[in-house]
N, C-alpha and C. Protein backbone atom coordinates (compact mmCIF):
# COMPACT_ATOMS: atom_id res chain seq x y z
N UNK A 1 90.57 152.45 191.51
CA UNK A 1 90.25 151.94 190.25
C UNK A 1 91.05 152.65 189.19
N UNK A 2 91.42 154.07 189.23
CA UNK A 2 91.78 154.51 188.21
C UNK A 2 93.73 154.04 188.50
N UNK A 3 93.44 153.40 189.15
CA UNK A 3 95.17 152.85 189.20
C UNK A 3 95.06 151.65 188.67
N UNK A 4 94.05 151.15 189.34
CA UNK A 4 94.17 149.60 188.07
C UNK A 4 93.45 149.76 186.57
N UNK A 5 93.00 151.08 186.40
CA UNK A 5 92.52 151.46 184.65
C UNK A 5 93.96 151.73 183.91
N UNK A 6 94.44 152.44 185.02
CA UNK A 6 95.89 152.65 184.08
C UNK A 6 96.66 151.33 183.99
N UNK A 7 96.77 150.56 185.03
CA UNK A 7 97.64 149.10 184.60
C UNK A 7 96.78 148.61 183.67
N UNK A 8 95.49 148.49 183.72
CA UNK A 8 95.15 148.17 182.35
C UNK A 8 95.57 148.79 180.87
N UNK A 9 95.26 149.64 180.89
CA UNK A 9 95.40 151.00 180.39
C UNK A 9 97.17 150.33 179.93
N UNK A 10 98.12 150.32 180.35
CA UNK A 10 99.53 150.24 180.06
C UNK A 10 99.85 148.99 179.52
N UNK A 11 99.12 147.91 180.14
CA UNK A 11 98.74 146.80 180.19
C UNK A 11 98.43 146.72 178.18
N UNK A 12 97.15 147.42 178.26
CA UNK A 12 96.84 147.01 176.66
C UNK A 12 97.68 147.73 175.75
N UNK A 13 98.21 148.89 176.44
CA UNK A 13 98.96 149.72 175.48
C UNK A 13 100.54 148.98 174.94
N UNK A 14 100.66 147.98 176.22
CA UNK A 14 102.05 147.48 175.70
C UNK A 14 101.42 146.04 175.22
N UNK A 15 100.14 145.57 175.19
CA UNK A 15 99.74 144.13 174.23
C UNK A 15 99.36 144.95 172.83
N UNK A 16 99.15 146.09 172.98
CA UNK A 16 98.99 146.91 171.30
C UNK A 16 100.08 147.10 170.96
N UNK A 17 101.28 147.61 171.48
CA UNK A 17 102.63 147.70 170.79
C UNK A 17 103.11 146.71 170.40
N UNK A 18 103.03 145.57 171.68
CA UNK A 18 103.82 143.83 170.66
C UNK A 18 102.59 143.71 169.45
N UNK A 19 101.56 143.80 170.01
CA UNK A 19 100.86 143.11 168.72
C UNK A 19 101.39 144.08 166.92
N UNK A 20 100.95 145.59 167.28
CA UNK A 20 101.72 146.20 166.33
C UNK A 20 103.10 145.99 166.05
N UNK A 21 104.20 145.36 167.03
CA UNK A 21 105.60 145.61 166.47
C UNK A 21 105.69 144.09 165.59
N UNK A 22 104.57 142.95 166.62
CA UNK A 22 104.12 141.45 165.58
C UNK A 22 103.66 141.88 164.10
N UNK A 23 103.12 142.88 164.25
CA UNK A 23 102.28 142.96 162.71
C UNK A 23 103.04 143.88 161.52
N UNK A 24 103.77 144.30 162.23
CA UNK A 24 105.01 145.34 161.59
C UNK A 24 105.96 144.05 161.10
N UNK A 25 106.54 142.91 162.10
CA UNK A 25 106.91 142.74 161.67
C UNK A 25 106.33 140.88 160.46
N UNK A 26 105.57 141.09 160.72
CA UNK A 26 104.43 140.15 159.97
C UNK A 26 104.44 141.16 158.40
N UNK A 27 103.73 141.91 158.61
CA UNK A 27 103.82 142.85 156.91
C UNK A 27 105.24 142.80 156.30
N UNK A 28 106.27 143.07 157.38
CA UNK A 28 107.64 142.87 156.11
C UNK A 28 108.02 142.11 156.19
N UNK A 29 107.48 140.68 156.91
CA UNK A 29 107.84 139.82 155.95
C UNK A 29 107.36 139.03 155.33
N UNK A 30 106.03 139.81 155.15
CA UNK A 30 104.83 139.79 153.93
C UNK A 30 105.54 140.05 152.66
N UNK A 31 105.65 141.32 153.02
CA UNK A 31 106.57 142.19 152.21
C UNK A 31 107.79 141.39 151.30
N UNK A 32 108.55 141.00 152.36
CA UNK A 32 110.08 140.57 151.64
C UNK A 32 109.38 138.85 151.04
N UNK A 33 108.08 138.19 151.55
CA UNK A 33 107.61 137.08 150.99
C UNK A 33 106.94 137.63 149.29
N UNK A 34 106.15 138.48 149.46
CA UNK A 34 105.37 138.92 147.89
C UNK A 34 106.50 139.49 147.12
N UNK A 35 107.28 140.06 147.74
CA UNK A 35 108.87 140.41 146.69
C UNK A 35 109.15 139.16 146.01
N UNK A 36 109.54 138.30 147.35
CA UNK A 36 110.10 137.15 146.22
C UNK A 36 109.08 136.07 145.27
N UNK A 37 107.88 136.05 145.70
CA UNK A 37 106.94 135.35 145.23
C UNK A 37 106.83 136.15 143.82
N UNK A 38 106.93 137.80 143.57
CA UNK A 38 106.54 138.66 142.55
C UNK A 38 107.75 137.96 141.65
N UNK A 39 109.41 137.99 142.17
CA UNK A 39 110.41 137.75 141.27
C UNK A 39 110.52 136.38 141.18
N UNK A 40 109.65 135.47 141.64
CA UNK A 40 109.80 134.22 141.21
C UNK A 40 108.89 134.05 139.90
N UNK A 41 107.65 134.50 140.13
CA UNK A 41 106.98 134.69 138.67
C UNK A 41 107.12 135.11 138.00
N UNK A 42 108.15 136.66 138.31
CA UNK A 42 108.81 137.21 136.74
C UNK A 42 110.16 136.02 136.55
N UNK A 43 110.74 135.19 137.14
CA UNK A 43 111.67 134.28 136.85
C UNK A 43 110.58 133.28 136.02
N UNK A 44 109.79 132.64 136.44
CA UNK A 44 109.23 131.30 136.33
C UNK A 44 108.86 132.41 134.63
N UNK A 45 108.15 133.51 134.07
CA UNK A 45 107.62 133.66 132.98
C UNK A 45 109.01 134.00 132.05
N UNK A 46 109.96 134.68 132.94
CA UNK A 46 111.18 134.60 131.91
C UNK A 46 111.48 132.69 131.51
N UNK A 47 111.79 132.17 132.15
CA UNK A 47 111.78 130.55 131.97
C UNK A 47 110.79 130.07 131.24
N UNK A 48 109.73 130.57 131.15
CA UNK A 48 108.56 129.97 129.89
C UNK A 48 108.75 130.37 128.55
N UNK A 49 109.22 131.83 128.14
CA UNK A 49 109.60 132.42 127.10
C UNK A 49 110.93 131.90 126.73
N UNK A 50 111.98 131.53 127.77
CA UNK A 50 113.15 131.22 127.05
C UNK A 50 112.94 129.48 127.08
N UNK A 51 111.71 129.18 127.62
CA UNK A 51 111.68 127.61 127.00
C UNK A 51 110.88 127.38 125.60
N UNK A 52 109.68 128.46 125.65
CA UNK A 52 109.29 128.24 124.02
C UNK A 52 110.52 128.76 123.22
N UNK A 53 111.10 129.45 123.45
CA UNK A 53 112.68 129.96 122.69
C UNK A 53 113.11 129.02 122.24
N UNK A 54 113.37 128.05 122.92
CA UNK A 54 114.23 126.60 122.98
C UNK A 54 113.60 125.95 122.71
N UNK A 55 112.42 125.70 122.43
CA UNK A 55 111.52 124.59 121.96
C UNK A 55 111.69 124.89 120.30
N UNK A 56 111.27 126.29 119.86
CA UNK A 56 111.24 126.54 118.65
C UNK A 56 112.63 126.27 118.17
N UNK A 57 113.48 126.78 118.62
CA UNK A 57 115.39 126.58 118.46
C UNK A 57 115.36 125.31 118.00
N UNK A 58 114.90 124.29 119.43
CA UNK A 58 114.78 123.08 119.29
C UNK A 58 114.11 122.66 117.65
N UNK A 59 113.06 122.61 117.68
CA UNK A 59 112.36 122.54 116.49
C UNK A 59 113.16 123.21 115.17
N UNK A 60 113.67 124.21 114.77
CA UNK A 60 114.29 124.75 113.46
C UNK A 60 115.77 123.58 113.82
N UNK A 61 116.44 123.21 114.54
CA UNK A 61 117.38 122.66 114.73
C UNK A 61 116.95 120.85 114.37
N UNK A 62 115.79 120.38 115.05
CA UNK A 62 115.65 119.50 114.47
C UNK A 62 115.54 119.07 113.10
N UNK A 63 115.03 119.95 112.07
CA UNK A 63 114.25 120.28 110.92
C UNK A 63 116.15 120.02 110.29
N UNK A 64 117.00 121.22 110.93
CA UNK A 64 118.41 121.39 110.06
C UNK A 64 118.85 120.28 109.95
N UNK A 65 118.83 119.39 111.65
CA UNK A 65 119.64 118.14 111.39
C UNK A 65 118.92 117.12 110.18
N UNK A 66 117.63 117.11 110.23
CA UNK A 66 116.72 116.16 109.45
C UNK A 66 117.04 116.16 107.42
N UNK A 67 117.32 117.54 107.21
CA UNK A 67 118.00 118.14 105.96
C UNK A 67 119.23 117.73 105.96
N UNK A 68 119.57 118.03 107.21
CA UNK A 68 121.42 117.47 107.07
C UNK A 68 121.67 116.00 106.58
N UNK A 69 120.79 115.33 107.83
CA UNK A 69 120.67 113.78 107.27
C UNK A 69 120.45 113.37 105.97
N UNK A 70 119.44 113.97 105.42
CA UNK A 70 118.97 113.69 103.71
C UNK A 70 120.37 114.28 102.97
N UNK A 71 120.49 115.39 103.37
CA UNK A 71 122.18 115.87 102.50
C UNK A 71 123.28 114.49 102.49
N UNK A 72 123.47 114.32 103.73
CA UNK A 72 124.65 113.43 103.71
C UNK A 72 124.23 111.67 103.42
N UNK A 73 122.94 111.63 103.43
CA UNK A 73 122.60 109.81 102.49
C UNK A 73 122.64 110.76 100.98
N UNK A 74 122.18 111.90 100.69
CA UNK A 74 122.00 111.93 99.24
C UNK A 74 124.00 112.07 98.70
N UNK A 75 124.78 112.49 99.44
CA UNK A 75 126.18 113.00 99.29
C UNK A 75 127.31 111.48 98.76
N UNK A 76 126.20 110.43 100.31
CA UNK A 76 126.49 109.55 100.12
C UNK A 76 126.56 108.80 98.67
N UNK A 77 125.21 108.91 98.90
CA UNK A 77 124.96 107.68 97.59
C UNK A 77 125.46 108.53 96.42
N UNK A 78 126.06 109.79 96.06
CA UNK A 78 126.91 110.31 94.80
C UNK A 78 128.41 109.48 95.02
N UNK A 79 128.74 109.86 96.29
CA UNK A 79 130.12 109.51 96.62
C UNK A 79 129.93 107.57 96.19
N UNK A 80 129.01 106.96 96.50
CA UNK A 80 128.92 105.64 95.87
C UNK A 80 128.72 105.55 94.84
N UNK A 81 128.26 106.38 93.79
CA UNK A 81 128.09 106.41 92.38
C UNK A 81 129.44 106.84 91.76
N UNK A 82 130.02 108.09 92.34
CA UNK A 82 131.26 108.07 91.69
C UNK A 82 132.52 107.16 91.98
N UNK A 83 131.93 106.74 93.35
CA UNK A 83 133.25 105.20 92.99
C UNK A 83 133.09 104.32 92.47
N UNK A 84 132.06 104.05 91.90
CA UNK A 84 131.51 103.00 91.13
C UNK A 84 131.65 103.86 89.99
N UNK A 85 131.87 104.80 89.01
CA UNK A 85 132.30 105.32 88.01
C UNK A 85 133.73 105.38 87.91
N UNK A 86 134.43 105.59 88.87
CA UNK A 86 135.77 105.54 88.78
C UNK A 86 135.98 104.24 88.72
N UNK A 87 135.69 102.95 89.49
CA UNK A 87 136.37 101.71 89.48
C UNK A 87 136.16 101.24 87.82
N UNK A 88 135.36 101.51 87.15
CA UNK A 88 134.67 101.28 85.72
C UNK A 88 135.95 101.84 84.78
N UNK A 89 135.59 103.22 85.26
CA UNK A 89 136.96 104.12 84.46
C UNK A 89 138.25 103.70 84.62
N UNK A 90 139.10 102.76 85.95
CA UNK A 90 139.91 102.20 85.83
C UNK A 90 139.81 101.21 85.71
N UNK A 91 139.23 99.94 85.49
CA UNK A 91 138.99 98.99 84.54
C UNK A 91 139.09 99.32 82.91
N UNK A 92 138.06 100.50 82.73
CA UNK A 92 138.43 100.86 81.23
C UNK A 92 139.60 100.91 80.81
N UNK A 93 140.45 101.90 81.44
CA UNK A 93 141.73 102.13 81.20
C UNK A 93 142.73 100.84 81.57
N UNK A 94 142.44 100.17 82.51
CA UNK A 94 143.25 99.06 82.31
C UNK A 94 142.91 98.18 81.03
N UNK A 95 142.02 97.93 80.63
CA UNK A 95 141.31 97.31 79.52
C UNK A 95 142.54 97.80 78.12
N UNK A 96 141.99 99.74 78.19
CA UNK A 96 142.44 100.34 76.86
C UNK A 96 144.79 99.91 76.77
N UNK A 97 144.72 100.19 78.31
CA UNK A 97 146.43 99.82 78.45
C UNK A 97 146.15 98.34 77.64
N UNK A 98 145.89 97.51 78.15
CA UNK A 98 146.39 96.05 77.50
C UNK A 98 145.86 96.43 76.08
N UNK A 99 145.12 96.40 75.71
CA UNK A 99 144.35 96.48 74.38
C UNK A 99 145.85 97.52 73.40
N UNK A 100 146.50 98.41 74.17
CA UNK A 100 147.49 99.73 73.34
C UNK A 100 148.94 98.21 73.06
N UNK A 101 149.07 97.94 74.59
CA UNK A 101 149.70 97.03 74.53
C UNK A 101 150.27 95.97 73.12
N UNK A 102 148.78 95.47 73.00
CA UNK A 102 148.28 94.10 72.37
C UNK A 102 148.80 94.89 70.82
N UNK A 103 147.90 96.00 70.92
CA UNK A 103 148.02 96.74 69.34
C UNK A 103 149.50 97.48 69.06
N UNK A 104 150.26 97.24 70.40
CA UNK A 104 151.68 97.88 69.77
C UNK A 104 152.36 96.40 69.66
N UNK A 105 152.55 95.23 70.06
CA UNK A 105 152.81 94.10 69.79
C UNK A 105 152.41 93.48 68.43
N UNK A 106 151.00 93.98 68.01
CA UNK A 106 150.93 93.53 66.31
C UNK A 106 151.75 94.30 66.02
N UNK A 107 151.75 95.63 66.39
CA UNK A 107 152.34 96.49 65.23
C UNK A 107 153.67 96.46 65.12
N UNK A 108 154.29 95.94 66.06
CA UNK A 108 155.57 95.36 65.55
C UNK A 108 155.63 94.28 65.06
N UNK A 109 154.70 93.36 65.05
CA UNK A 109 155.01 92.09 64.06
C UNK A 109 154.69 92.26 62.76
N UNK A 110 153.88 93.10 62.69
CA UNK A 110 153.37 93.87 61.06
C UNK A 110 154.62 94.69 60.58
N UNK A 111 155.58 95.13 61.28
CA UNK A 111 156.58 95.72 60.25
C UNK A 111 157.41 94.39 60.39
N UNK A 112 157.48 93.76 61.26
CA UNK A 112 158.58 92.88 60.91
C UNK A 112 158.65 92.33 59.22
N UNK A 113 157.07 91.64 59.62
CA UNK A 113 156.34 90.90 58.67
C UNK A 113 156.68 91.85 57.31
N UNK A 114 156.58 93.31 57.41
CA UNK A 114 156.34 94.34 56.10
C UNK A 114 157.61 94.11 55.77
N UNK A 115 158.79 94.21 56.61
CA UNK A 115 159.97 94.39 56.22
C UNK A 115 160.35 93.43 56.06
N UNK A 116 160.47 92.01 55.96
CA UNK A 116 160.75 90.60 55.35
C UNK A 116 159.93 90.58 54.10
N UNK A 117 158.56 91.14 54.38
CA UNK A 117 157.63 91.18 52.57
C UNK A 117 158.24 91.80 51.42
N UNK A 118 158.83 92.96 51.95
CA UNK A 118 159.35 94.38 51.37
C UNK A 118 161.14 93.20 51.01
N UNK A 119 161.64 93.07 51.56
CA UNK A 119 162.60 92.06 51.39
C UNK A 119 162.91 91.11 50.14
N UNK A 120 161.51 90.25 50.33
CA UNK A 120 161.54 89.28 49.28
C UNK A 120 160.64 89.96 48.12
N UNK A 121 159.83 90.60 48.38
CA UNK A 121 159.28 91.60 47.12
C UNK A 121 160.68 92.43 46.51
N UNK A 122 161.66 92.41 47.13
CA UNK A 122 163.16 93.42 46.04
C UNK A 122 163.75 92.03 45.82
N UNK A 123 163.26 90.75 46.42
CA UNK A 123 164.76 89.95 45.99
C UNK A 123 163.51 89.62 44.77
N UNK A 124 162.58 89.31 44.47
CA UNK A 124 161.65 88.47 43.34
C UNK A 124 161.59 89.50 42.26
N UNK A 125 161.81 91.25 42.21
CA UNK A 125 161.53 92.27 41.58
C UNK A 125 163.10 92.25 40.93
N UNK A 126 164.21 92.07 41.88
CA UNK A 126 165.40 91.45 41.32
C UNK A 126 165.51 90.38 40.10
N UNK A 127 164.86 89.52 40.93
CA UNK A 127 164.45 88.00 40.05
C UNK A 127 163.58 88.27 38.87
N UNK A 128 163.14 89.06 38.78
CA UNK A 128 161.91 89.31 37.77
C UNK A 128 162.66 89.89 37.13
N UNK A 129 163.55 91.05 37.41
CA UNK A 129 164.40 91.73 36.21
C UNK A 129 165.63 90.90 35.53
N UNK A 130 166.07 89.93 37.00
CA UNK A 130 167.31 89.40 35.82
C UNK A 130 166.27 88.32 34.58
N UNK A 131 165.26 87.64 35.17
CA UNK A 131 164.37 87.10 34.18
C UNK A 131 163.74 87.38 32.98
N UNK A 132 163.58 88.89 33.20
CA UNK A 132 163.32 89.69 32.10
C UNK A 132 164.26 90.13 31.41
N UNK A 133 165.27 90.35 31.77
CA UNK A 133 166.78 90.31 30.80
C UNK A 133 167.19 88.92 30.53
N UNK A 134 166.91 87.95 31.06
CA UNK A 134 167.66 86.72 30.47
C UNK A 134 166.78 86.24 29.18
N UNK A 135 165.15 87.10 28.89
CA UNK A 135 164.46 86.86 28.00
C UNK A 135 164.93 87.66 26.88
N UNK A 136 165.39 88.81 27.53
CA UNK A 136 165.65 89.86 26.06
C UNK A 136 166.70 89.54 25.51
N UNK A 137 167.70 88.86 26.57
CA UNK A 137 168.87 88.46 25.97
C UNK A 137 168.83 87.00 25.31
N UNK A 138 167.78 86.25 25.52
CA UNK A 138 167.44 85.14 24.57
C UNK A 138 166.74 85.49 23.62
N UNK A 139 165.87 86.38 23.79
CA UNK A 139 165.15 86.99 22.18
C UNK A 139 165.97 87.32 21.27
N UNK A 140 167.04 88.26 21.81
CA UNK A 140 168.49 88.61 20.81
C UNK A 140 169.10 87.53 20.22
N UNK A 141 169.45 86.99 21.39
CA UNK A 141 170.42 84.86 20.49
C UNK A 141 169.16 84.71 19.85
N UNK A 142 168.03 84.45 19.93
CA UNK A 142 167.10 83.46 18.64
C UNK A 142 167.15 84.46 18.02
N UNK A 143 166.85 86.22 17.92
CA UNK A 143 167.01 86.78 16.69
C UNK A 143 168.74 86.34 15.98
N UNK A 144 169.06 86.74 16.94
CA UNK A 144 170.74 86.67 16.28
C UNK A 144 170.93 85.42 15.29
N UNK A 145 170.67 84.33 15.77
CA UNK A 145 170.70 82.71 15.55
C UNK A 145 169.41 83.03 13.98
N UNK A 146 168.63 83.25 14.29
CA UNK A 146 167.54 83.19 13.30
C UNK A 146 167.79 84.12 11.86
N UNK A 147 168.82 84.97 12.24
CA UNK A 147 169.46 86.29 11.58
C UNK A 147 170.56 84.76 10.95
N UNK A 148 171.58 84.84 11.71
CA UNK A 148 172.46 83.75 11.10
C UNK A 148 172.14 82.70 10.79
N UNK A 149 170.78 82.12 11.04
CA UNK A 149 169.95 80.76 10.30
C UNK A 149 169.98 81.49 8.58
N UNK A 150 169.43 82.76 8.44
CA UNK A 150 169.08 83.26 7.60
C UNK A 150 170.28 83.27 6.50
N UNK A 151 170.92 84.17 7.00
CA UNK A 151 172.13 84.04 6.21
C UNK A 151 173.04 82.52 5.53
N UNK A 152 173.03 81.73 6.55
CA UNK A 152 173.70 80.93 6.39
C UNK A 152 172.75 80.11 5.63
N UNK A 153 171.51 80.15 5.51
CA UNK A 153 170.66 79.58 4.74
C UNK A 153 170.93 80.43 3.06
N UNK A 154 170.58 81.71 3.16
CA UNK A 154 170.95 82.51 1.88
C UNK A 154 172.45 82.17 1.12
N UNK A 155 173.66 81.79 2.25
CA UNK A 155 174.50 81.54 1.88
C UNK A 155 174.72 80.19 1.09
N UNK A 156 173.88 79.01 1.76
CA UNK A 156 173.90 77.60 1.08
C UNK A 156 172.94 77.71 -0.15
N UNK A 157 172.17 78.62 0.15
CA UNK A 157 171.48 78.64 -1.67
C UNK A 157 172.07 79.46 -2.29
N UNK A 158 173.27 80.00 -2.50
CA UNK A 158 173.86 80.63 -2.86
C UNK A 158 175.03 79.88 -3.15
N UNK A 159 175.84 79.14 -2.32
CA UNK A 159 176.71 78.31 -3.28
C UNK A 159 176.11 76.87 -3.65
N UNK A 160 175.04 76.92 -3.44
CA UNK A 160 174.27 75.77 -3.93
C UNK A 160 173.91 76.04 -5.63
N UNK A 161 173.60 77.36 -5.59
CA UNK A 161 173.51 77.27 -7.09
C UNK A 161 174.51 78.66 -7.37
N UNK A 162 175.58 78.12 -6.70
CA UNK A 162 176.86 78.66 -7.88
C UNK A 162 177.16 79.97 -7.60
N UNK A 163 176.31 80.46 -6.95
CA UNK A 163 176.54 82.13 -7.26
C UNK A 163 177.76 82.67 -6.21
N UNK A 164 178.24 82.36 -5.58
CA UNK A 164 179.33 83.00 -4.85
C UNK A 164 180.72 82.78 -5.29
């Protein structure tokens, strides 16, 4: 018996060693399983923090573009106001060109006009002076004439009654 206690005996001692070298190797790779299960949850909580990261990112980024948008309709509609001020302003100025135009075209027919007025105003101021001398010089003949009416009148009553 004590020969078949020891085959027992060796018997369990080598079903205790597999079972221990099974459980040895069962724990590490317990072991190398809770390692990675531990660094998957410090992965999976780094990934939650850098997704609220990105959510908020997300969010201040939405907010910028949403401002941006209002910037560029409000940019817009200036940029449509000032081309609609400029097309006005060059209309004006085309307006003020013809209008300089128009007013330098009188203004040369106004000197023409001045200088043909100015013209016949020296030929009539002419005319007016030889007219006014052809009066002084007829006032002189009727004085002169009226002078020699005189005389020649003094003279016929004078040899009319004898005295010369």
């Amino acid at each position: 018996m004590s020969d078949r206690i020891e085959a027992l005996q060796t018997e369990l001692a080598q079903l205790l060693e597999e079972r221990m070298t099974a459980l040895r190797a069962t724990i590490t790779t317990t072991e190398q399983l809770t390692r990675e299960v531990l660094k998957t949850e410090l992965e999976q909580e780094s990934h939650i923090e850098k997704t609220e990261q990105l959510k908020a990112t997300l969010m201040s980024l939405r907010e910028a573009v949403g401002e941006s948008r209002q910037t560029v309709q409000r940019l817009e509609a200036e940029n449509l106001q000032l081309t609609r001020a400029q097309n006005e302003l060059s209309q004006q100025r085309d307006a003020l060109r013809e209008t300089v135009g128009s007013s330098r075209a009188q203004c040369e027919l106004l000197r023409q006009e001045g200088a043909q007025l100015q013209e016949e105003n020296d030929l009539l101021q002419r005319q007016v002076q030889t007219l006014q001398d052809n009066i002084a010089g007829m006032k002189r003949l009727k004085e002169e004439h009226l002078l020699s009416r005189m005389e020649l009148t003094s003279e016929l009553a004078n040899v009319s009654s004898g005295r010369d």
